[in-house]
PDB file of N, CA and C in Angstrom:
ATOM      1  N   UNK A   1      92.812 110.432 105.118  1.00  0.00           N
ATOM      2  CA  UNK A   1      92.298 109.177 105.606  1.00  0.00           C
ATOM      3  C   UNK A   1      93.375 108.128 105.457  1.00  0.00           C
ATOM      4  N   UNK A   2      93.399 107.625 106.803  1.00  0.00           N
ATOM      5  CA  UNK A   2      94.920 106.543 106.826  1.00  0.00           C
ATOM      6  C   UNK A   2      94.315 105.336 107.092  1.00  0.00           C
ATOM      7  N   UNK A   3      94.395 104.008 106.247  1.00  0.00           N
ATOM      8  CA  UNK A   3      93.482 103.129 106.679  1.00  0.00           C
ATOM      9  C   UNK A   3      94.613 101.563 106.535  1.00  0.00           C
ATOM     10  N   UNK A   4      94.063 100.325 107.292  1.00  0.00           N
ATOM     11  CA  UNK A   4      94.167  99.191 107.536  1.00  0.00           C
ATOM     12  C   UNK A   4      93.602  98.196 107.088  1.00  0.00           C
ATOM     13  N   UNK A   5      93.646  96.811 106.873  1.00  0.00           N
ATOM     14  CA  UNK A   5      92.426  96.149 107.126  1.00  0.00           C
ATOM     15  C   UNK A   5      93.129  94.689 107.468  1.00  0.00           C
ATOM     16  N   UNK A   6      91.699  94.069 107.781  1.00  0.00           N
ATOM     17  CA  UNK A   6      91.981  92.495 108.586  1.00  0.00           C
ATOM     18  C   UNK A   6      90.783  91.909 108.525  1.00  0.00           C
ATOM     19  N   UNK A   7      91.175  90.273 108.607  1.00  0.00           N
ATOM     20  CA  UNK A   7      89.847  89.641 108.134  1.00  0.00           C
ATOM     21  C   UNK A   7      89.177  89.799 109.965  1.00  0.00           C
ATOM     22  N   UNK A   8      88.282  89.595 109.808  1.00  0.00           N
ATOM     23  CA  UNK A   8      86.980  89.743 111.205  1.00  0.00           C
ATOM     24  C   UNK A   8      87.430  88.522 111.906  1.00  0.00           C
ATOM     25  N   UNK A   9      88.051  87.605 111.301  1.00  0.00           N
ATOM     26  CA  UNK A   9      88.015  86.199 112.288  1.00  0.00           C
ATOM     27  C   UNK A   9      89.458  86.450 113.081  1.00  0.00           C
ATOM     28  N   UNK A  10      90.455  87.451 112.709  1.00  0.00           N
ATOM     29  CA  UNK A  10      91.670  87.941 112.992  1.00  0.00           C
ATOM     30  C   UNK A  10      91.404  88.794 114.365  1.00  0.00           C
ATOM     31  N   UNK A  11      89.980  89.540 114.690  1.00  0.00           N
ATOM     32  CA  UNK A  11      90.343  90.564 115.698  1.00  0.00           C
ATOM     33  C   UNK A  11      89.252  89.971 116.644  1.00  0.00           C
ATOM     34  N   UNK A  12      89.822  90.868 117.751  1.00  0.00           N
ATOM     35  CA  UNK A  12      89.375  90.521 119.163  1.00  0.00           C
ATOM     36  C   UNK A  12      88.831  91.915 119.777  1.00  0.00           C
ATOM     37  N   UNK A  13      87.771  91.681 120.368  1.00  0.00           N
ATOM     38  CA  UNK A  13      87.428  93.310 120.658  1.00  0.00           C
ATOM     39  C   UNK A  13      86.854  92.781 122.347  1.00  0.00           C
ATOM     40  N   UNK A  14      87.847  94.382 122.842  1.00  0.00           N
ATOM     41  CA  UNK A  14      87.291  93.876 124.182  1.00  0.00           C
ATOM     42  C   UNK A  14      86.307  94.164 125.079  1.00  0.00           C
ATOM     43  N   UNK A  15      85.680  95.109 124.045  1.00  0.00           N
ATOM     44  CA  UNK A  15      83.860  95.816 124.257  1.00  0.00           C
ATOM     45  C   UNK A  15      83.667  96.033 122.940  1.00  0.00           C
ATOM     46  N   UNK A  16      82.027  95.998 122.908  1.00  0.00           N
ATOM     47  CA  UNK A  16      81.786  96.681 121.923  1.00  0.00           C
ATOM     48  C   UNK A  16      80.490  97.700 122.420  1.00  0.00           C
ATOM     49  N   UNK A  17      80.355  98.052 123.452  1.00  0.00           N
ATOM     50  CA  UNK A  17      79.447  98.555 124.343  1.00  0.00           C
ATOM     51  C   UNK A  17      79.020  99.917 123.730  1.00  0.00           C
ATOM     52  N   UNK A  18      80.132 100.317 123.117  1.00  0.00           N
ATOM     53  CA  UNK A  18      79.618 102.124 122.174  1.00  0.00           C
ATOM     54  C   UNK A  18      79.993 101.840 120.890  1.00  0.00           C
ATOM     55  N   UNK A  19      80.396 100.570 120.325  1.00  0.00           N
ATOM     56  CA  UNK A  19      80.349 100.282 118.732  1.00  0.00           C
ATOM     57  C   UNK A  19      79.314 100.901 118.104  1.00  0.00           C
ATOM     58  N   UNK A  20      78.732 101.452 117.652  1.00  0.00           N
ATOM     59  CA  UNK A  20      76.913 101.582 116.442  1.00  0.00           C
ATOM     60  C   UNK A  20      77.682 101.393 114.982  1.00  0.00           C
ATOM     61  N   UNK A  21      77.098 100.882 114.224  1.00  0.00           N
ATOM     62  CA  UNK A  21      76.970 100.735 113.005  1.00  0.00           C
ATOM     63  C   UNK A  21      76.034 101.488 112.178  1.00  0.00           C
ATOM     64  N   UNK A  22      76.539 101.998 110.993  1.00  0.00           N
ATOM     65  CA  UNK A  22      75.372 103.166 110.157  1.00  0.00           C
ATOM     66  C   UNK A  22      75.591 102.293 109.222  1.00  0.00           C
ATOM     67  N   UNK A  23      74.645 102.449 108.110  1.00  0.00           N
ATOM     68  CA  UNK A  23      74.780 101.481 107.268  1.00  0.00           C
ATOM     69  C   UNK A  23      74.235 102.415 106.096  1.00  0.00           C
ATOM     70  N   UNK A  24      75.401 103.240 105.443  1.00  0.00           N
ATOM     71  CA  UNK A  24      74.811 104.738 104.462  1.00  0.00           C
ATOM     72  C   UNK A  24      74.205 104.161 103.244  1.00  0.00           C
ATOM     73  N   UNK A  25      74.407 102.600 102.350  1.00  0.00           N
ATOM     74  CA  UNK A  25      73.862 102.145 101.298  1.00  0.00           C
ATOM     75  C   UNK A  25      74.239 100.972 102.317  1.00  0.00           C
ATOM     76  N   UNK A  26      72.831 100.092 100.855  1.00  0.00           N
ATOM     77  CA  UNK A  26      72.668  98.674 101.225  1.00  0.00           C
ATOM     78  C   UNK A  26      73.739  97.731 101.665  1.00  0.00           C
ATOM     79  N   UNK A  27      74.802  97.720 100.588  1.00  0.00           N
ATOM     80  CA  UNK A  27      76.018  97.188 100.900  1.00  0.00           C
ATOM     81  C   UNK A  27      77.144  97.715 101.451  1.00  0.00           C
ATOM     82  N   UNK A  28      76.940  98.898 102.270  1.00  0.00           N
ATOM     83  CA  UNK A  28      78.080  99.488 102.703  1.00  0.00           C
ATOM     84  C   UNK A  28      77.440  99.957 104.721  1.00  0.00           C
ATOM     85  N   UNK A  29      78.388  99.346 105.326  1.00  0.00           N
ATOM     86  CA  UNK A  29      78.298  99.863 106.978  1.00  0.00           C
ATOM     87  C   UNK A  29      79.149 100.785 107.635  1.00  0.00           C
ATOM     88  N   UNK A  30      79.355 101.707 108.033  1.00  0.00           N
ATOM     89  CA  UNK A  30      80.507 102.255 109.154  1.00  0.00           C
ATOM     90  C   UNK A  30      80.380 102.152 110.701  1.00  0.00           C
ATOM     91  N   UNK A  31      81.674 102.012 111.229  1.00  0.00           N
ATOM     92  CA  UNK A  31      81.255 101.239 112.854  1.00  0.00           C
ATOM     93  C   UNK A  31      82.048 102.884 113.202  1.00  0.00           C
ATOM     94  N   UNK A  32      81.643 102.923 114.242  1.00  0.00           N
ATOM     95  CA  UNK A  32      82.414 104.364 114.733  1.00  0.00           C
ATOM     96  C   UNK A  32      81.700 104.306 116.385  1.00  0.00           C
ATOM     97  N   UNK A  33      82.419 104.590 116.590  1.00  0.00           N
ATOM     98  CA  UNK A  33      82.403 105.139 118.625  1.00  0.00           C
ATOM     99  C   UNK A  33      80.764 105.760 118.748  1.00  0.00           C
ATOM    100  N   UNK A  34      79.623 105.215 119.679  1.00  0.00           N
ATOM    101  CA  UNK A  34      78.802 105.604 119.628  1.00  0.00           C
ATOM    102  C   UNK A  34      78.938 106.851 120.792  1.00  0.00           C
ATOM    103  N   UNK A  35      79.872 106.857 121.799  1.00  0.00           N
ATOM    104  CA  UNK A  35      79.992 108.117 122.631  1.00  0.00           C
ATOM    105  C   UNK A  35      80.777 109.479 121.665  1.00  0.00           C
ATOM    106  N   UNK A  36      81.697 108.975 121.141  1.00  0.00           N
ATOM    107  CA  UNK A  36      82.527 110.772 120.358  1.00  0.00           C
ATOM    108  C   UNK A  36      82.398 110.585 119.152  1.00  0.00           C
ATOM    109  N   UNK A  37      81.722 109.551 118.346  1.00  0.00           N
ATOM    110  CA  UNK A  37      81.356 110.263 116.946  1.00  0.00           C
ATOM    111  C   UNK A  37      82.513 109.616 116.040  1.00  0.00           C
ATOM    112  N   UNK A  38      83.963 109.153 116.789  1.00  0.00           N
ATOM    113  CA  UNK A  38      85.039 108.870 115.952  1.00  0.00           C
ATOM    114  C   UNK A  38      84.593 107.679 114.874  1.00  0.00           C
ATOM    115  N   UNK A  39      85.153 107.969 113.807  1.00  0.00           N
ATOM    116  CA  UNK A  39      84.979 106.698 112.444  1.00  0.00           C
ATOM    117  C   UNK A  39      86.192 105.925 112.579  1.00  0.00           C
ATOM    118  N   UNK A  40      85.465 104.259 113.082  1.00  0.00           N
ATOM    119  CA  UNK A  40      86.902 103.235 113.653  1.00  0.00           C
ATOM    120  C   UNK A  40      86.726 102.199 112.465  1.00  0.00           C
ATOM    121  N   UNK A  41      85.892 102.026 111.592  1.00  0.00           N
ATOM    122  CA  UNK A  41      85.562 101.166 110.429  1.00  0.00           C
ATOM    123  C   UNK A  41      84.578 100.918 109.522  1.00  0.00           C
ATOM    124  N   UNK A  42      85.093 100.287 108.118  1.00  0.00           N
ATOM    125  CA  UNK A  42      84.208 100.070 107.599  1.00  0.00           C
ATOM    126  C   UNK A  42      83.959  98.812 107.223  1.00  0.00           C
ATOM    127  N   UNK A  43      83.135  98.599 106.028  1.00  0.00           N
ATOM    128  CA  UNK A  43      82.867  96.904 105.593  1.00  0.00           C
ATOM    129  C   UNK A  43      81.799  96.924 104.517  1.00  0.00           C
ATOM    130  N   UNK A  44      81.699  96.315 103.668  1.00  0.00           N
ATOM    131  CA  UNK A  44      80.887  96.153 102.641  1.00  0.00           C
ATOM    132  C   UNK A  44      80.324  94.694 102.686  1.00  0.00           C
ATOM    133  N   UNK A  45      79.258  94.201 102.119  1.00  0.00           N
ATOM    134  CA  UNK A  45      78.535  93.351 101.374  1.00  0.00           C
ATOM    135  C   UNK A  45      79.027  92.217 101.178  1.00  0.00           C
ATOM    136  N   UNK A  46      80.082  92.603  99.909  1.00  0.00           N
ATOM    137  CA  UNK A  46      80.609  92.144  99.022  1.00  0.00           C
ATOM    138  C   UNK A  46      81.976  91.353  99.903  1.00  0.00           C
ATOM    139  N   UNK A  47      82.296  91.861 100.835  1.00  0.00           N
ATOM    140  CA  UNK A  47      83.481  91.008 101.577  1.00  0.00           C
ATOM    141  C   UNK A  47      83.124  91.186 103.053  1.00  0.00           C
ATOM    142  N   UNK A  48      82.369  90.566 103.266  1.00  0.00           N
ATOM    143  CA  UNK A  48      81.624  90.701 104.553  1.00  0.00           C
ATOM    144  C   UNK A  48      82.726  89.892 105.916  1.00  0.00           C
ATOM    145  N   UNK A  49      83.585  89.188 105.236  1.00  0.00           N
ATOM    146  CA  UNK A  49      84.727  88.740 106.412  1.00  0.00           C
ATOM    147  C   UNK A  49      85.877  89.717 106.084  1.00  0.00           C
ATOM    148  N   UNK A  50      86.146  91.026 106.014  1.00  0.00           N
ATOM    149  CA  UNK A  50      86.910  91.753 106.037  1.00  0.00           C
ATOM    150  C   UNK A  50      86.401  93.079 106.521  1.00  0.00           C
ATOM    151  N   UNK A  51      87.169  93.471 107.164  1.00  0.00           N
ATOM    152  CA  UNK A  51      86.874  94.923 108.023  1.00  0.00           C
ATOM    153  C   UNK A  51      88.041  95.947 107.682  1.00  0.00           C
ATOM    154  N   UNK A  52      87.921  96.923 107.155  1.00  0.00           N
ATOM    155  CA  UNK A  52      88.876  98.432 107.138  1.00  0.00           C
ATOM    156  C   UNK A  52      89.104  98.949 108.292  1.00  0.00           C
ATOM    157  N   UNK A  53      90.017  99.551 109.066  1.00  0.00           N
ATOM    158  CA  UNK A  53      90.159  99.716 110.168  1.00  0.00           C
ATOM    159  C   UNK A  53      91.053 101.368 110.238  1.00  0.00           C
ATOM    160  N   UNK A  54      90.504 102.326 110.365  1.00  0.00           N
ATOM    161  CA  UNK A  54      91.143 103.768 110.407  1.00  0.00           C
ATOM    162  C   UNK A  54      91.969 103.704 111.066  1.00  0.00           C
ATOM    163  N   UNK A  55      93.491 104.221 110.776  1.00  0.00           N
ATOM    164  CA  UNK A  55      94.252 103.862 111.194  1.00  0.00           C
ATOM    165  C   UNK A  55      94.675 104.675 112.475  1.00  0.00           C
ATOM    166  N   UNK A  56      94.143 105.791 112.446  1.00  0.00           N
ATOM    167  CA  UNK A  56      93.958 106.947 113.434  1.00  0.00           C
ATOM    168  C   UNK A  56      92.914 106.413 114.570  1.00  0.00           C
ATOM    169  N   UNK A  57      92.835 105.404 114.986  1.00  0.00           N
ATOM    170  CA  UNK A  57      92.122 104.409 116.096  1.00  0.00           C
ATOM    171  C   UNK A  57      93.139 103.356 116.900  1.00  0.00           C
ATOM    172  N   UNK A  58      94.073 103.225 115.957  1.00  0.00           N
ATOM    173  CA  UNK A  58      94.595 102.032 116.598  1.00  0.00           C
ATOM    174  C   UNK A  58      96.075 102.816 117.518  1.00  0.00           C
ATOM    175  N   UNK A  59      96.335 101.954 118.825  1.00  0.00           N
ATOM    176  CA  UNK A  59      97.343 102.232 119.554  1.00  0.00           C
ATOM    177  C   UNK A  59      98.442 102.303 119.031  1.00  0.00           C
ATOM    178  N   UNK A  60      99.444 103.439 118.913  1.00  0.00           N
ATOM    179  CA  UNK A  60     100.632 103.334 118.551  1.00  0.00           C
ATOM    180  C   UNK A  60     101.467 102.329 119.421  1.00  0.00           C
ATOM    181  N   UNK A  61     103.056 101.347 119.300  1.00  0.00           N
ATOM    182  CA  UNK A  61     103.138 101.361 118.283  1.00  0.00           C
ATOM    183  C   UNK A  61     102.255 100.637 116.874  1.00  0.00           C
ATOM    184  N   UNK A  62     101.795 100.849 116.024  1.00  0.00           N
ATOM    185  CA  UNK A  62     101.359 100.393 115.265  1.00  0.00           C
ATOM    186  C   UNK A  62     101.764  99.541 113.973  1.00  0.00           C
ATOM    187  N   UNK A  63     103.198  99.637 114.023  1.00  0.00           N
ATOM    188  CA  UNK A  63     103.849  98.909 112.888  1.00  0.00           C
ATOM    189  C   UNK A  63     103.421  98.715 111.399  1.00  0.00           C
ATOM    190  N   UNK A  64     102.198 100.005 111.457  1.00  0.00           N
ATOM    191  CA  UNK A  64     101.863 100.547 109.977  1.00  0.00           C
ATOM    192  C   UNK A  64     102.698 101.352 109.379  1.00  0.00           C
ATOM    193  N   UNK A  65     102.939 101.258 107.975  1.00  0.00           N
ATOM    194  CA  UNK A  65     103.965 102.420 106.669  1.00  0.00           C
ATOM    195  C   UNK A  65     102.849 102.511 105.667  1.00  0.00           C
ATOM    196  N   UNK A  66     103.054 103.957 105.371  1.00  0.00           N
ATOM    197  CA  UNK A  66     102.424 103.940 104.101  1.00  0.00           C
ATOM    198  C   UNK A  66     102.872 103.601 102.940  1.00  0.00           C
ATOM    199  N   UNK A  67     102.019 103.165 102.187  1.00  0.00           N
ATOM    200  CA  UNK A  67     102.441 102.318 100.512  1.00  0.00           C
ATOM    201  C   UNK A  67     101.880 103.110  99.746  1.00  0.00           C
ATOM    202  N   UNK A  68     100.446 103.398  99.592  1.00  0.00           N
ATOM    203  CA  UNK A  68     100.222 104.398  98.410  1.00  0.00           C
ATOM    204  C   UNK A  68      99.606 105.629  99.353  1.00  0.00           C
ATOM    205  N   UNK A  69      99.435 106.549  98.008  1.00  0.00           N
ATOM    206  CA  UNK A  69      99.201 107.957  98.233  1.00  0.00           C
ATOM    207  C   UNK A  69      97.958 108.366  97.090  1.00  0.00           C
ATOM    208  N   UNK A  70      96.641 108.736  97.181  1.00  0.00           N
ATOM    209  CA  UNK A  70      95.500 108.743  96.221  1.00  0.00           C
ATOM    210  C   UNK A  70      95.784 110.034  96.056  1.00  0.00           C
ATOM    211  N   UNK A  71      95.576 110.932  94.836  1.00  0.00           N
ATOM    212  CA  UNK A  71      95.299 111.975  94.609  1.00  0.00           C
ATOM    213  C   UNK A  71      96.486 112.913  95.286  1.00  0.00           C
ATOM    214  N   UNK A  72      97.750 113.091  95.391  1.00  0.00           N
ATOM    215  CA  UNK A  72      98.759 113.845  95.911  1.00  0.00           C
ATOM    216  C   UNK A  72      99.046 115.178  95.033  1.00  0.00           C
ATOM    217  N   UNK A  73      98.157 115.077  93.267  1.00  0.00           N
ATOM    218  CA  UNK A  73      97.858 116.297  92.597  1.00  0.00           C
ATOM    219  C   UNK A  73      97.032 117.320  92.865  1.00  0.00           C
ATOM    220  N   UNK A  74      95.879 116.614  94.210  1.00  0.00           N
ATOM    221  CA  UNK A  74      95.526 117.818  94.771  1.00  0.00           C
ATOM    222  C   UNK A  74      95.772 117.878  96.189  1.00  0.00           C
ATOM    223  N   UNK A  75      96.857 117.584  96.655  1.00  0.00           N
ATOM    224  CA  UNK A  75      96.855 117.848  98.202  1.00  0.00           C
ATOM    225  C   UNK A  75      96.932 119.002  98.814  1.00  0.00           C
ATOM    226  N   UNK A  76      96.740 119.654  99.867  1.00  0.00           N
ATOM    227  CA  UNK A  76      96.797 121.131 100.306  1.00  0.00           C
ATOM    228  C   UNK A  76      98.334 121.186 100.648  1.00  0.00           C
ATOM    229  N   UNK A  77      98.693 122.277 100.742  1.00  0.00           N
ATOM    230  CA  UNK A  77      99.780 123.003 100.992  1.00  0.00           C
ATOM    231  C   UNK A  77     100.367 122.694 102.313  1.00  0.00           C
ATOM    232  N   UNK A  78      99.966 122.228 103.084  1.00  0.00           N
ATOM    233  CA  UNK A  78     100.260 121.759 104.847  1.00  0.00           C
ATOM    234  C   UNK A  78     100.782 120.370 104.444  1.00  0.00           C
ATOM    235  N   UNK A  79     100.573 119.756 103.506  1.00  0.00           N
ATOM    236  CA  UNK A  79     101.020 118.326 103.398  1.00  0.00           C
ATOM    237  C   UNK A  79     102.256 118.352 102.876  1.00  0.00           C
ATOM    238  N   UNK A  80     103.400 117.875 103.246  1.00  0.00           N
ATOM    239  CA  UNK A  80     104.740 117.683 102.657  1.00  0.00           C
ATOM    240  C   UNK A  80     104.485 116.237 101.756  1.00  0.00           C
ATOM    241  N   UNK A  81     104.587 116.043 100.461  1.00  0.00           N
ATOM    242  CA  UNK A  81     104.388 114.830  99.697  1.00  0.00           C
ATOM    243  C   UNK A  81     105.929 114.268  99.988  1.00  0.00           C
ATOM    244  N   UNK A  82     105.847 112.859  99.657  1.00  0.00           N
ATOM    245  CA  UNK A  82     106.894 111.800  99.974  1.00  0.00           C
ATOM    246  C   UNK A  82     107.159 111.186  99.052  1.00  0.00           C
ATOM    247  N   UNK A  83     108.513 110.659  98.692  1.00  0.00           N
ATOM    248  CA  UNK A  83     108.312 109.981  97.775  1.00  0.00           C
ATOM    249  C   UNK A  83     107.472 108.343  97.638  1.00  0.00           C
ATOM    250  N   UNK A  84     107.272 108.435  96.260  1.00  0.00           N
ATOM    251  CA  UNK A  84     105.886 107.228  96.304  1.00  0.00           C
ATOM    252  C   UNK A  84     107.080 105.807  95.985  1.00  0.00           C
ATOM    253  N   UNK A  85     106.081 104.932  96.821  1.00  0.00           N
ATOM    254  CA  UNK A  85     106.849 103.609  97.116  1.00  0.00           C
ATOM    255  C   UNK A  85     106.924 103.038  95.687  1.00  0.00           C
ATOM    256  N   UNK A  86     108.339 102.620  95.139  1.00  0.00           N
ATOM    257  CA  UNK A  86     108.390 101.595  93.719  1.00  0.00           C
ATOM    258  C   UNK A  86     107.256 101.049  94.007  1.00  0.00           C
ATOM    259  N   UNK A  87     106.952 100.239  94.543  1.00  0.00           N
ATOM    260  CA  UNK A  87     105.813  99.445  94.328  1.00  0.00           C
ATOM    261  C   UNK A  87     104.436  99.486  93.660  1.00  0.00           C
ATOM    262  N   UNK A  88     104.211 101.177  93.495  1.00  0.00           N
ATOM    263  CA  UNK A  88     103.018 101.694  92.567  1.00  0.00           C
ATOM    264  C   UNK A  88     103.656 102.362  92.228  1.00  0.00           C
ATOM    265  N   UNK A  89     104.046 101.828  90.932  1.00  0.00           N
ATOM    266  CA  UNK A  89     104.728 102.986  89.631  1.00  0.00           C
ATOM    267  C   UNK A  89     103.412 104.029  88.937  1.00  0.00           C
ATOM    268  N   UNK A  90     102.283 103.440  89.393  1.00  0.00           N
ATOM    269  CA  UNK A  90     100.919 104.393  88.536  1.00  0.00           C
ATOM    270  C   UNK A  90     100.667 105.455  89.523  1.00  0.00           C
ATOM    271  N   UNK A  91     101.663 105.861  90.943  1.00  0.00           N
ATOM    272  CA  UNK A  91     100.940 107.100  91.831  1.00  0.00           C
ATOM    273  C   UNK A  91     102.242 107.656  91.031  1.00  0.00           C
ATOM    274  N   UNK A  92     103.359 108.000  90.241  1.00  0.00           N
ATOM    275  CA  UNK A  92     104.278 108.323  90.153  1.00  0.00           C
ATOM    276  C   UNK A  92     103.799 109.579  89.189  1.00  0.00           C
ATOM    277  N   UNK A  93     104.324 110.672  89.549  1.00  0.00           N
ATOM    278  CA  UNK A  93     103.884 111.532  88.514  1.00  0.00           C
ATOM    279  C   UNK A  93     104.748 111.574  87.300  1.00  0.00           C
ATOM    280  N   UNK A  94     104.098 112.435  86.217  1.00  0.00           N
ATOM    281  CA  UNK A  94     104.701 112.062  84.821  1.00  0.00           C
ATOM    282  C   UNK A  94     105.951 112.930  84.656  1.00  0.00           C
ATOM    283  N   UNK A  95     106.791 112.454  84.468  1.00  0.00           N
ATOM    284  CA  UNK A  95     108.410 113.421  84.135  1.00  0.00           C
ATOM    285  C   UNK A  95     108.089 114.290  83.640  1.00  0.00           C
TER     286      UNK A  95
END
């Protein structure tokens, strides 16, 4: 899961004609393509002017890099790991 985010007053949408929203707990929604099922976002409660945005939705170029990496102690074998950005010395594994 490769993800984004932006405040709601930041984006512009130029349909939302197959948007649906699920809403799996009280404070939590996912927006996803109501024709193919794809998961294009999420949003919580708690920051209701901010939207997560899968990054596997948006048009390349995208001028996204990855910064962190969750859990790379269990990644499958198809994944080549990278090195982790200085910037989170806590994804760094232990010498």
């Amino acid at each position: 899961m490769a993800a984004t985010a932006a405040d709601i007053a930041d984006l512009t949408f130029l349909t939302t004609d197959t948007l649906t929203w699920y809403e799996s707990a009280p404070d939590v929604q996912y927006g996803f393509c109501g024709t193919c099922g794809s998961s294009l976002f999420w949003r919580t409660a708690e920051r209701p002017w901010h939207l997560s945005i899968t990054a596997g939705s948006i048009d390349p170029p995208t001028g996204l890099r990855t910064d962190t990496a969750l859990f790379m102690d269990q990644h499958g074998d198809y994944h080549q790991a990278q090195p982790v950005d200085e910037a989170h010395p806590a994804d760094r594994p232990e010498p």
